[in-house]
Structures are given as C-alpha cells and as structure tokens.
N, C-alpha and C. Protein backbone atom coordinates (compact mmCIF):
# COMPACT_ATOMS: atom_id res chain seq x y z
N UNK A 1 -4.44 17.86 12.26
CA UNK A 1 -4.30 17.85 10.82
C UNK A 1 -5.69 17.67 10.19
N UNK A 2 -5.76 18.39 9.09
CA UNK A 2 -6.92 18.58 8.62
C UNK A 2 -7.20 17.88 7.20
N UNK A 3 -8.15 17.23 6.49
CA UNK A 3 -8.31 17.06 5.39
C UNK A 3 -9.10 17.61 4.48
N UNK A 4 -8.12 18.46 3.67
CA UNK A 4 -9.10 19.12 2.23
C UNK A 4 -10.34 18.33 1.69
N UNK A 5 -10.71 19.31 0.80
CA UNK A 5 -11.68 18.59 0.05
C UNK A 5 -11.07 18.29 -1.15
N UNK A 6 -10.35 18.74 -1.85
CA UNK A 6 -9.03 18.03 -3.01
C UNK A 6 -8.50 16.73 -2.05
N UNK A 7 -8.04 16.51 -0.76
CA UNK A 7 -7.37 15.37 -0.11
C UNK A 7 -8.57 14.04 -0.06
N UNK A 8 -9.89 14.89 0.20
CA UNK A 8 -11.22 13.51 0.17
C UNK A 8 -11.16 13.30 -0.82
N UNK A 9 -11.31 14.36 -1.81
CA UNK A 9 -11.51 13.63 -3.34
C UNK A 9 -10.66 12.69 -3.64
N UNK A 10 -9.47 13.14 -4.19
CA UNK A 10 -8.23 11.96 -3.81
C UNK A 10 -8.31 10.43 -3.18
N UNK A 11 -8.49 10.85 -1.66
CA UNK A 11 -8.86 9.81 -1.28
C UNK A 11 -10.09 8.46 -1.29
N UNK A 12 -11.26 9.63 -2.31
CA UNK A 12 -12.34 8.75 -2.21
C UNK A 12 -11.64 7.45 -4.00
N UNK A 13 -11.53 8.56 -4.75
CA UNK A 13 -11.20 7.85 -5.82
C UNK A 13 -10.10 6.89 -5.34
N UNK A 14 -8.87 7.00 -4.70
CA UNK A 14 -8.05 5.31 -4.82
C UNK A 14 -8.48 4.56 -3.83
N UNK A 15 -9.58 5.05 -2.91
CA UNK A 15 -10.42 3.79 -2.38
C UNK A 15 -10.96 3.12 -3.08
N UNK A 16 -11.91 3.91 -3.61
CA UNK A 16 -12.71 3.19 -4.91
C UNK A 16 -11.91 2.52 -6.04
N UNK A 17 -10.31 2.92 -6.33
CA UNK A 17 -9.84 1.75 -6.92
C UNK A 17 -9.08 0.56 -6.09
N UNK A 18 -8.92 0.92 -4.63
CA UNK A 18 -8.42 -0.52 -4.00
C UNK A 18 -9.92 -1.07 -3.70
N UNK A 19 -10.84 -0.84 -3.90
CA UNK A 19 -11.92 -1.51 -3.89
C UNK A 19 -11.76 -2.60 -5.44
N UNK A 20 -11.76 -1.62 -5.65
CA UNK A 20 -12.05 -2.53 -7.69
C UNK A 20 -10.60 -3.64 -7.94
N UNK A 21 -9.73 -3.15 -7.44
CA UNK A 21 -8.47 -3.83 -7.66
C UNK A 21 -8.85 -5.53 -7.55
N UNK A 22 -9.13 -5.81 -6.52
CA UNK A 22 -9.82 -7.29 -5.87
C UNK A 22 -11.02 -7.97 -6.53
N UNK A 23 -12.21 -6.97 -6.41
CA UNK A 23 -13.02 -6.99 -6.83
C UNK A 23 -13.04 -7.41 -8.52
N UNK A 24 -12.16 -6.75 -9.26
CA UNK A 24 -12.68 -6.89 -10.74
C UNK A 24 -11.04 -7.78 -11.76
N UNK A 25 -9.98 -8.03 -10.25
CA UNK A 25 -9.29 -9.10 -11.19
C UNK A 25 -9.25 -10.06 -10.61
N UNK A 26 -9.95 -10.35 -9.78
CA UNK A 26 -9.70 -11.76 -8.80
C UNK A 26 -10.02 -12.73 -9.66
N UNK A 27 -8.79 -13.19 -9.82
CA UNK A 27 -8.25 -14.88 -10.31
C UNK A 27 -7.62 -14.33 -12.09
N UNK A 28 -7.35 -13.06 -12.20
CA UNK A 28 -6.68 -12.28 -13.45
C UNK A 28 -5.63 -12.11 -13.05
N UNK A 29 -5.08 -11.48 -12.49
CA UNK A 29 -3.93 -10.66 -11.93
C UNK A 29 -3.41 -11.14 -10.08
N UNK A 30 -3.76 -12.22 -9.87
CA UNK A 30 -3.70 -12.81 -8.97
C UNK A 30 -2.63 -13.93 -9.12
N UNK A 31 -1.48 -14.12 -8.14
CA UNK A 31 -0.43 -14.90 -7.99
C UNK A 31 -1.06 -15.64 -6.52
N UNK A 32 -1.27 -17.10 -6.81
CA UNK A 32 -0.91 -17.73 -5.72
C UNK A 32 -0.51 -18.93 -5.55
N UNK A 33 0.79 -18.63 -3.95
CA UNK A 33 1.47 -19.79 -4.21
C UNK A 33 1.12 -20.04 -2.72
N UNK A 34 0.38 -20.69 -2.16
CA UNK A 34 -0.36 -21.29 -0.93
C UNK A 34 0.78 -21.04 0.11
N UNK A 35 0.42 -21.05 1.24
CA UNK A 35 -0.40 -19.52 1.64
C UNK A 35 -0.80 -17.91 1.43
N UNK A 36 0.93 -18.04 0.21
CA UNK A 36 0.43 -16.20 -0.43
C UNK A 36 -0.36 -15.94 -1.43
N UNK A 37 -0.98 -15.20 -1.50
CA UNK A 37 -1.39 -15.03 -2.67
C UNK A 37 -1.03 -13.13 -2.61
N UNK A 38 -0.93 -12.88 -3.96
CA UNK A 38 -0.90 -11.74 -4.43
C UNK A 38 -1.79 -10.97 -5.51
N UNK A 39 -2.20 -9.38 -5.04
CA UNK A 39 -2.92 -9.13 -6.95
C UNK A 39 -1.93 -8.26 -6.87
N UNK A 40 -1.50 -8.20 -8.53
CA UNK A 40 -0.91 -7.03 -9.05
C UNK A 40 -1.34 -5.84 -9.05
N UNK A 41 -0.78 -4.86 -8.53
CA UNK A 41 -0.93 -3.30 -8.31
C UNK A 41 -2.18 -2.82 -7.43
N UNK A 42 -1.88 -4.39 -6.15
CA UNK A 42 -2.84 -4.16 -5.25
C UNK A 42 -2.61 -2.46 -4.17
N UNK A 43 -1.47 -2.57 -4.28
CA UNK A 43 -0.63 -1.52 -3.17
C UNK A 43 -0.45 -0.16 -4.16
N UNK A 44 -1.20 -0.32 -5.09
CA UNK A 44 -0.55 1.34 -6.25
C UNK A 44 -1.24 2.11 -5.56
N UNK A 45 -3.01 1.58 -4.89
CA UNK A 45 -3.35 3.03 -4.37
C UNK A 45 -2.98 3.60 -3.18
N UNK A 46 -2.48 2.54 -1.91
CA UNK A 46 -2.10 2.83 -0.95
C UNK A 46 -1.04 3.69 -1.31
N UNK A 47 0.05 3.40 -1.95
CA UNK A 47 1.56 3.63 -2.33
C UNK A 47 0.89 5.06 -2.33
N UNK A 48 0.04 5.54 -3.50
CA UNK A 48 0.02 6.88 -3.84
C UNK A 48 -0.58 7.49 -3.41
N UNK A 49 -1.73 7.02 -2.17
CA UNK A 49 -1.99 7.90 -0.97
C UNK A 49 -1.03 8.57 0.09
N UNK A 50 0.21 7.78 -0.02
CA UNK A 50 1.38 8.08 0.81
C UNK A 50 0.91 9.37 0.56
N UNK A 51 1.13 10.14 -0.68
CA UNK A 51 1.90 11.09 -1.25
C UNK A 51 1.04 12.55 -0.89
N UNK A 52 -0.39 11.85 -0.29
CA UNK A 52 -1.54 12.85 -0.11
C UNK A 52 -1.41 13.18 1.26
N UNK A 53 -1.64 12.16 2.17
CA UNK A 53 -1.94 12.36 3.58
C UNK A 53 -2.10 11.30 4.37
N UNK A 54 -1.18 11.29 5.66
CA UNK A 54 -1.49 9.73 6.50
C UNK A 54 -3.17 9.71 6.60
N UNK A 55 -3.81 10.77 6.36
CA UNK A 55 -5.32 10.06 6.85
C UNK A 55 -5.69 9.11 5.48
N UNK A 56 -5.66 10.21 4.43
CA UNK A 56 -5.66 9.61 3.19
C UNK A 56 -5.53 8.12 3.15
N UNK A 57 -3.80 7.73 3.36
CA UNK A 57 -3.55 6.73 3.69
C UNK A 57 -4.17 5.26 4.14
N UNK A 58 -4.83 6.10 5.54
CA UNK A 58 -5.47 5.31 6.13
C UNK A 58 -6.27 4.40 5.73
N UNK A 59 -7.35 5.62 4.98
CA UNK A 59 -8.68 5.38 4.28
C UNK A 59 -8.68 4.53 3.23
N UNK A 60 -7.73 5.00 2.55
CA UNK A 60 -7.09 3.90 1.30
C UNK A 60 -7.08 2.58 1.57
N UNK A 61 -6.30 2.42 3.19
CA UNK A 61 -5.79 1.30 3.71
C UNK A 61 -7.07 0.42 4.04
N UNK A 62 -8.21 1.16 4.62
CA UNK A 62 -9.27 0.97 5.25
C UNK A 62 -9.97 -0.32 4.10
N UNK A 63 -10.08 0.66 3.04
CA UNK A 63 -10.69 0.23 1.65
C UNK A 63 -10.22 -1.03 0.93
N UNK A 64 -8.88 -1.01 0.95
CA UNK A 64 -8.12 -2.11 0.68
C UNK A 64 -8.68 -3.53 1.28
N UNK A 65 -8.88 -3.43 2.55
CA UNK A 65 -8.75 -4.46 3.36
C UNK A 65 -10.22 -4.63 3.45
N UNK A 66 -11.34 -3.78 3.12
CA UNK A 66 -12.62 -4.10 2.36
C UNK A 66 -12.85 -4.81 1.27
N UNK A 67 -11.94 -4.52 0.35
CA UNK A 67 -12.29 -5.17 -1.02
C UNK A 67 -11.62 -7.00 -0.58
N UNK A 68 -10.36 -6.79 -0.31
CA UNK A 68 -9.89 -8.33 0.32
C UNK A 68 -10.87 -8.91 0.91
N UNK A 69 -11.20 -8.44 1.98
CA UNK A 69 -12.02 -9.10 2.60
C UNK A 69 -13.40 -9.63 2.14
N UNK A 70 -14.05 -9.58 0.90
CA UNK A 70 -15.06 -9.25 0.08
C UNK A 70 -14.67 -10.77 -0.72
N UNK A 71 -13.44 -10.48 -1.26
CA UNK A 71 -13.31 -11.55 -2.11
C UNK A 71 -12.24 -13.07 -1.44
N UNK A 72 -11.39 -12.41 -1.06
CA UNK A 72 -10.45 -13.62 -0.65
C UNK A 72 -10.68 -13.97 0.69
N UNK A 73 -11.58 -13.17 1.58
CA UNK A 73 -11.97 -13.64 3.14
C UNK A 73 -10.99 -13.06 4.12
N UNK A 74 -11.48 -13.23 5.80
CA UNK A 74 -10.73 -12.48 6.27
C UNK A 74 -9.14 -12.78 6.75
N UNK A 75 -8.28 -13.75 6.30
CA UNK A 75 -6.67 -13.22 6.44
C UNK A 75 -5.84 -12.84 5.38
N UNK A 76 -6.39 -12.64 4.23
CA UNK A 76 -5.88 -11.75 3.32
C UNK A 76 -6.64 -10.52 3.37
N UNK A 77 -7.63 -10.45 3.97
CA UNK A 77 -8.02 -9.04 4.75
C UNK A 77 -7.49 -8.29 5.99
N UNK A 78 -6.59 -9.22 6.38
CA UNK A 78 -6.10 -8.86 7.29
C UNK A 78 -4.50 -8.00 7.05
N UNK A 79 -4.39 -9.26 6.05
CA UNK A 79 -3.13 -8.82 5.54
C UNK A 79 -2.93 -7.49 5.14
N UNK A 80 -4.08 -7.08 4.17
CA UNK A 80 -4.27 -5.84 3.49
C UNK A 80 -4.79 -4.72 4.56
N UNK A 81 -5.06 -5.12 5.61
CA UNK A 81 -5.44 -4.12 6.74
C UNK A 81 -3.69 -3.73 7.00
N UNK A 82 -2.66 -4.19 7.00
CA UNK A 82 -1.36 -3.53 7.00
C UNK A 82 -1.02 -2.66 6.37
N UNK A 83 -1.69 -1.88 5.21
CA UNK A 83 -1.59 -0.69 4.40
C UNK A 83 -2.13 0.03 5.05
N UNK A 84 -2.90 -0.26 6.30
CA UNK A 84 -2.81 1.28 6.73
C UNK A 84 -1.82 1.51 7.31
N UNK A 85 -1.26 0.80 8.20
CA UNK A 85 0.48 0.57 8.74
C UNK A 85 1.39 1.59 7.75
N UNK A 86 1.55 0.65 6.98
CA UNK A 86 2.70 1.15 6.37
C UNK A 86 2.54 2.47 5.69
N UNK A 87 0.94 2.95 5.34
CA UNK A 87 0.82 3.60 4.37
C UNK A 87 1.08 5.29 5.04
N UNK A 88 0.28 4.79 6.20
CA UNK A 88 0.03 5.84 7.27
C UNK A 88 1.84 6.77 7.99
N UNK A 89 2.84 5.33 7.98
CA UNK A 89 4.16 5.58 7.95
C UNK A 89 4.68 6.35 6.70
N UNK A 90 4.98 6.10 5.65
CA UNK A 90 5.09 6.26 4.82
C UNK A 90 4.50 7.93 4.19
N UNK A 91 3.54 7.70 4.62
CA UNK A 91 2.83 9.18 4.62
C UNK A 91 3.80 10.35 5.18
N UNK A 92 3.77 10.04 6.25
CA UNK A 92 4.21 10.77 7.30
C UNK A 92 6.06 11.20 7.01
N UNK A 93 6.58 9.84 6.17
CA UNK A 93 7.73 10.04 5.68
C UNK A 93 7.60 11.03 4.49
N UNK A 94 6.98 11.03 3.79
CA UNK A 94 6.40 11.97 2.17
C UNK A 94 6.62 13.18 3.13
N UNK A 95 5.79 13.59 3.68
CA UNK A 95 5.17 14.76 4.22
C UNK A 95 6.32 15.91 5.17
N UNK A 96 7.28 14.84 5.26
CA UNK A 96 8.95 15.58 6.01
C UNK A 96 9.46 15.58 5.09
N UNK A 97 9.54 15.14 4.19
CA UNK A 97 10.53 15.39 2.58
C UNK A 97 11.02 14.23 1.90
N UNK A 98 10.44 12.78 2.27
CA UNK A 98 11.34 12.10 1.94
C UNK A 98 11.19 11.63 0.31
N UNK A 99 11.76 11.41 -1.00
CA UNK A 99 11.22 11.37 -1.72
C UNK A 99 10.61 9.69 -2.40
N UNK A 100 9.79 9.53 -3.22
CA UNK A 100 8.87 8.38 -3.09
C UNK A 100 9.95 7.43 -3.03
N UNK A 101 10.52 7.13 -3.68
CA UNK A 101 11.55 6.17 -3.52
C UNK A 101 11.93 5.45 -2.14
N UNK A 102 12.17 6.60 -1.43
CA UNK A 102 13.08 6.25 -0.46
C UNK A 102 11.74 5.81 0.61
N UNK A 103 10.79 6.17 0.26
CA UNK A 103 9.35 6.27 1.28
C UNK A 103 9.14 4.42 0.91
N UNK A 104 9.09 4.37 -0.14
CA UNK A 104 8.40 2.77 -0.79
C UNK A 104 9.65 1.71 -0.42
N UNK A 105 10.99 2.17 -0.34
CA UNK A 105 11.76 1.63 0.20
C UNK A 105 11.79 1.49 1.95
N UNK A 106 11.74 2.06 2.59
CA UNK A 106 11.49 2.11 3.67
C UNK A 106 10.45 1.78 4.44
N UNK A 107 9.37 1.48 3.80
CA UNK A 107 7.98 0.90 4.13
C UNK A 107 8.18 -0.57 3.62
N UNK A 108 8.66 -1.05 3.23
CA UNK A 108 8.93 -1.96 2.73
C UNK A 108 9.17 -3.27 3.87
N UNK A 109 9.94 -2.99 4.56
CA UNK A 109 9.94 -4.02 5.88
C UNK A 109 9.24 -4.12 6.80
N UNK A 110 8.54 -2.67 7.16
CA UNK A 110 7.81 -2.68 7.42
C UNK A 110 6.05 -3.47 7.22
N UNK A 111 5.49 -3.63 6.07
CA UNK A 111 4.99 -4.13 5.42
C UNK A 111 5.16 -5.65 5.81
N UNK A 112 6.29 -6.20 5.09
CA UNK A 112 6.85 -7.40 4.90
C UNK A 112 6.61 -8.21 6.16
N UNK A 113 6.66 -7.77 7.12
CA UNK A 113 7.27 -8.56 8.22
C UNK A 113 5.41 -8.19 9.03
N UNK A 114 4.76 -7.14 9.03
CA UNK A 114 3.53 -6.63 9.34
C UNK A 114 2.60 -7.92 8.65
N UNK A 115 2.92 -8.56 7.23
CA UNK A 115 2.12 -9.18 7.24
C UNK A 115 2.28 -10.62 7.32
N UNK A 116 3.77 -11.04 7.98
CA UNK A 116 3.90 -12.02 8.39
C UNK A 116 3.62 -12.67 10.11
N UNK A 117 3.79 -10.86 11.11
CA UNK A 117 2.60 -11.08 12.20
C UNK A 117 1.38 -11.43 11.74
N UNK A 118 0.51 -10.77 11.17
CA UNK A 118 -0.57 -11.01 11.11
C UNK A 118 -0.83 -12.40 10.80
N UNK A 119 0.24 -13.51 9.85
CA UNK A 119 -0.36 -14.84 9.43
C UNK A 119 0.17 -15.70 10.55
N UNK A 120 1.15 -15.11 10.96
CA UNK A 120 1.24 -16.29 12.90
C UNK A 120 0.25 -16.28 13.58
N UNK A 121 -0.74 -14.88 13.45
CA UNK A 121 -1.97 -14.86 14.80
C UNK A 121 -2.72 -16.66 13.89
N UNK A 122 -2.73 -16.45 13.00
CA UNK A 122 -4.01 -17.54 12.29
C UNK A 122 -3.73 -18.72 12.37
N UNK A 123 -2.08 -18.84 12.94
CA UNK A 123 -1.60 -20.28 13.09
C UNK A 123 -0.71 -20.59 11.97
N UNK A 124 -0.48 -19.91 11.38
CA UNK A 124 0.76 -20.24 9.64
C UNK A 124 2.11 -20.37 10.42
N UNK A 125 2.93 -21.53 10.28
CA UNK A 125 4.17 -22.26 10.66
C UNK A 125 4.85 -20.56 10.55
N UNK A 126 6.12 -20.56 10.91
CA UNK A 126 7.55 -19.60 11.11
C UNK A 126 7.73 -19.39 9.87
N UNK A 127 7.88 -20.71 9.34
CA UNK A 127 8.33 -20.75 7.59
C UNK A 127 7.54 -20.24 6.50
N UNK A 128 6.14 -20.23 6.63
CA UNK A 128 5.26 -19.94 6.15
C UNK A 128 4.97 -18.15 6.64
N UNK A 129 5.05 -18.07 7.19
CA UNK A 129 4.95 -16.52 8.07
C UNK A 129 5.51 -15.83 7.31
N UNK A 130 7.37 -15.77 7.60
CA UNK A 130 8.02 -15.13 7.31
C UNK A 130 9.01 -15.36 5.83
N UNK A 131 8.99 -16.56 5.16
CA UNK A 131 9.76 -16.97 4.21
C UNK A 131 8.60 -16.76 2.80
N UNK A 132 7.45 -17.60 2.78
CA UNK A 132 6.58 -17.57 1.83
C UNK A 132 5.58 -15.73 1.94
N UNK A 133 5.55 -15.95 3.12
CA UNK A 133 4.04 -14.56 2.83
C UNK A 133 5.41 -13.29 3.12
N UNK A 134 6.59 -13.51 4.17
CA UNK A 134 6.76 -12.26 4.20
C UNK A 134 7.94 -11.68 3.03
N UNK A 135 8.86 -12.93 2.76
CA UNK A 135 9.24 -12.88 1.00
C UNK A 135 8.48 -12.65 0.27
N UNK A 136 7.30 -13.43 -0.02
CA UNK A 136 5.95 -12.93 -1.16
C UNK A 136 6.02 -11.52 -1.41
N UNK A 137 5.44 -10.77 0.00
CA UNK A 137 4.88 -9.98 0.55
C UNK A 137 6.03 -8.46 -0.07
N UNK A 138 7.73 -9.19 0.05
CA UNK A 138 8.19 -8.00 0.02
C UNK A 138 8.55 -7.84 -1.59
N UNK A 139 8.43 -8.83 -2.32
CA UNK A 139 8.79 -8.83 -3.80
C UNK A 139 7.76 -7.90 -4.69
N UNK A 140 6.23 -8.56 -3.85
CA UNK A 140 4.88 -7.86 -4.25
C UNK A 140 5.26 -6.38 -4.25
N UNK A 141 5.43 -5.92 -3.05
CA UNK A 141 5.87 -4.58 -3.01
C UNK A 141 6.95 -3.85 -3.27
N UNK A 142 8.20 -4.56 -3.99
CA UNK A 142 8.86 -4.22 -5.02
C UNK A 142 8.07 -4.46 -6.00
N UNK A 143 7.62 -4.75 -6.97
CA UNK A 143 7.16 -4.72 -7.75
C UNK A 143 5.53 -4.02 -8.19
N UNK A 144 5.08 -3.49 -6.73
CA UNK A 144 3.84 -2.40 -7.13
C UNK A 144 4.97 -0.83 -6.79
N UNK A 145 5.86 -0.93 -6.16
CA UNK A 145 6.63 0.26 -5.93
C UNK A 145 6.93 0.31 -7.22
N UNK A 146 7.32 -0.31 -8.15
CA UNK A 146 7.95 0.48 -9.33
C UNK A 146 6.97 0.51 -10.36
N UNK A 147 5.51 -0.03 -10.17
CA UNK A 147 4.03 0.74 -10.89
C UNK A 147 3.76 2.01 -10.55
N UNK A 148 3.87 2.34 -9.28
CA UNK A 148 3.24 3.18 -8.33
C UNK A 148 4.51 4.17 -9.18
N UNK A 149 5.51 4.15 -9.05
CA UNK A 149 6.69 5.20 -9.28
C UNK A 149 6.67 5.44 -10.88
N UNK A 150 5.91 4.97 -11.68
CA UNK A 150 5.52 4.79 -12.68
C UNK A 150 4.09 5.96 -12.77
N UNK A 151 3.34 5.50 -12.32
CA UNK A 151 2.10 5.95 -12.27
C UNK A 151 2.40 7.94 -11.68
N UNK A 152 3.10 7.51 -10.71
CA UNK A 152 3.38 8.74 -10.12
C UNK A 152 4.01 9.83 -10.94
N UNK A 153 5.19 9.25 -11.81
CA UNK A 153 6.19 10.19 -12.71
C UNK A 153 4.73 10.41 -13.48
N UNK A 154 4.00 10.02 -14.29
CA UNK A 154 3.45 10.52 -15.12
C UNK A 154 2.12 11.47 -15.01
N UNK A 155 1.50 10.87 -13.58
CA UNK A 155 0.52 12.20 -12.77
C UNK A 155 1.47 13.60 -12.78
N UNK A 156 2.79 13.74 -12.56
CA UNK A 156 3.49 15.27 -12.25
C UNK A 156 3.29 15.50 -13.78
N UNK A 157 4.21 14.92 -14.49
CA UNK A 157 4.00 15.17 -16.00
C UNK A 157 3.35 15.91 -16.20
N UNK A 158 2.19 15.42 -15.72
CA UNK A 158 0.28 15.44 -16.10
C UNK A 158 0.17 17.11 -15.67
N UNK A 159 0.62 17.51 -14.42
CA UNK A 159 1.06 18.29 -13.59
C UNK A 159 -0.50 18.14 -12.42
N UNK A 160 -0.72 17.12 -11.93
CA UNK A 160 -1.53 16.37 -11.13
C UNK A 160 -0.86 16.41 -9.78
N UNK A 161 -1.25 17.78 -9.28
CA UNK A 161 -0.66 17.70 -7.48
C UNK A 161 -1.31 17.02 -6.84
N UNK A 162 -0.08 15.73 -6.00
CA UNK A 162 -0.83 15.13 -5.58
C UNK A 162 -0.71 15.18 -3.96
N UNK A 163 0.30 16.02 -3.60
CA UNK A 163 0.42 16.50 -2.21
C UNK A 163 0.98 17.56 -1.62
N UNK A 164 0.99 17.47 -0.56
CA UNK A 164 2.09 19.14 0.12
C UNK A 164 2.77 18.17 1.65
N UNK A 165 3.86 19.23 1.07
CA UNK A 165 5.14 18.57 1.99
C UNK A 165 5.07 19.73 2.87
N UNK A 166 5.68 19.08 3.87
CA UNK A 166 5.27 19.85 4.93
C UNK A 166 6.99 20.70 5.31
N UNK A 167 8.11 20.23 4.70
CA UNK A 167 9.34 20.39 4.62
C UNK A 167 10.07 20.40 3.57
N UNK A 168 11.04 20.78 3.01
CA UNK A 168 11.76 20.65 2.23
C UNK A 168 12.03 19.09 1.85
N UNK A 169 12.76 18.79 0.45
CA UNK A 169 13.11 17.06 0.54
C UNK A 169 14.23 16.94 1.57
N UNK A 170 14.35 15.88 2.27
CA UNK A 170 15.85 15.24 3.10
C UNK A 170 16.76 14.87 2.26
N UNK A 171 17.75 15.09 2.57
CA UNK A 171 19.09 14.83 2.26
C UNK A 171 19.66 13.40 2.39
N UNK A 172 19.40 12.30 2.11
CA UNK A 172 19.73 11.12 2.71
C UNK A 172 21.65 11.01 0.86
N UNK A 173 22.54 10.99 2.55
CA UNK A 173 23.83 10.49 1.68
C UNK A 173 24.87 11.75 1.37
C-alpha cells in the first residue's frame, strides 16, 4: 500500500494538529481525575486519519504520542501511543466499508482496555487500570467520536475527500 501525496498532506496537517492539541491547551481543555487525565478532542485527529489510511493513521498516532510526551511525560505518552492501535484498526475498518460510526464504535474497546494495559506495565492497581483510566479512557472517546463525526459531516459538506474505500459500505443488520 502506497501513500499519496494528497494522503501525506493530510497526514502531515493532523499531525501537526495532534501535536498542537497538547501542546497549546495543556491545563485548558484538560480533565484530570488522578491517574486519568484527558484533553478534549485529543483523538479528533487520529479519529479522522481513520478515514485516510492505516499509515496515515499511524503517523497521526506517532505524533500524538509526541506531543503527550512533550507535555504530560512518558505514560500519558504511552497512553496516546495506542492511537496508533486503534487508529491503524479502525483504518483498515474505513477502508472495507465500514461507516465512521460503526469504525469509532468499534475501536472503542479496543482503545479502552489498550490503555489500561499500558497503565498496569507502570504499576497502576486493577482498579485504577481498568475502572478510572479505562472508563476515563472510553467516555473520552465517546465524546471525541461525536467531535470527530461532527467535524467529519461538515468536511463532506465542504466536499473535502478525505479517503477511498477500498469496497463498497458493509451491511451491518
């Protein structure tokens, strides 16, 4: 699989905003309730790299977990290193037909539970793992899923292609 030069472009710009995301609201748009912390519409660019390309994705993901790591240190860098996980999944779901919804839904546990491994490696209790960061974790991403699905309806609007499917949409139901 190959990446355009419309797919770098893409991809360079929502790096450069999961860069800024961290970077320019840290302690604005930031929820924290010890051990989670959250920024708002940290996951909009990953979310909408889905829609480009798992590499895309990646890169996004890559970036993400740069800017974290920059400001909040490395296990909320770590944490955010799980967007490439999910994003890279998720991608890959876009790209067979699935539509965003069902993609941001389905990445979703994925995610959730991805970044409650990651806070056991550091030593964070069961309860803390999976109740505080990986509840946190999955509300956060309900709630950038329906920015992102936001953001998204109004890029088509825009008539802003933002990917190619590699299949028709699936039929789920």
């Amino acid at each position: 699989m190959r990446m355009t030069m419309k797919d770098l472009l893409y991809g360079a710009l929502l790096t450069a905003i999961a860069l800024l995301i961290p970077l320019a609201f840290q302690g604005w748009l930031q929820v924290a309730i010890p051990p989670f912390s959250a920024t708002l519409a940290s996951h909009l660019p990953s979310m909408l790299a889905m829609t480009i390309s798992p590499w895309v994705a990646i890169l996004v993901g890559l970036g993400s977990s740069f800017g974290f790591f920059v400001t909040l240190g490395p296990i909320v860098a770590m944490r955010a290193m799980t967007h490439v996980l999910f994003g890279a999944i998720g991608a890959k779901l876009y790209q067979k037909g699935f539509k965003l919804w069902h993609v941001l839904l389905i990445t979703l546990p994925i995610h959730a539970l991805s970044e409650s491994v990651v806070v056991m490696i550091f030593g964070f209790s069961l309860y803390q793992a999976l109740v505080v960061i990986g509840l946190g974790t999955a509300l956060h991403h309900i709630a950038d899923s329906a920015i992102t699905l936001a953001v998204y309806g109004s890029l088509r609007k825009a008539g802003v292609p933002l990917g190619i499917r590699s299949k028709g949409p699936v039929r789920l139901g």
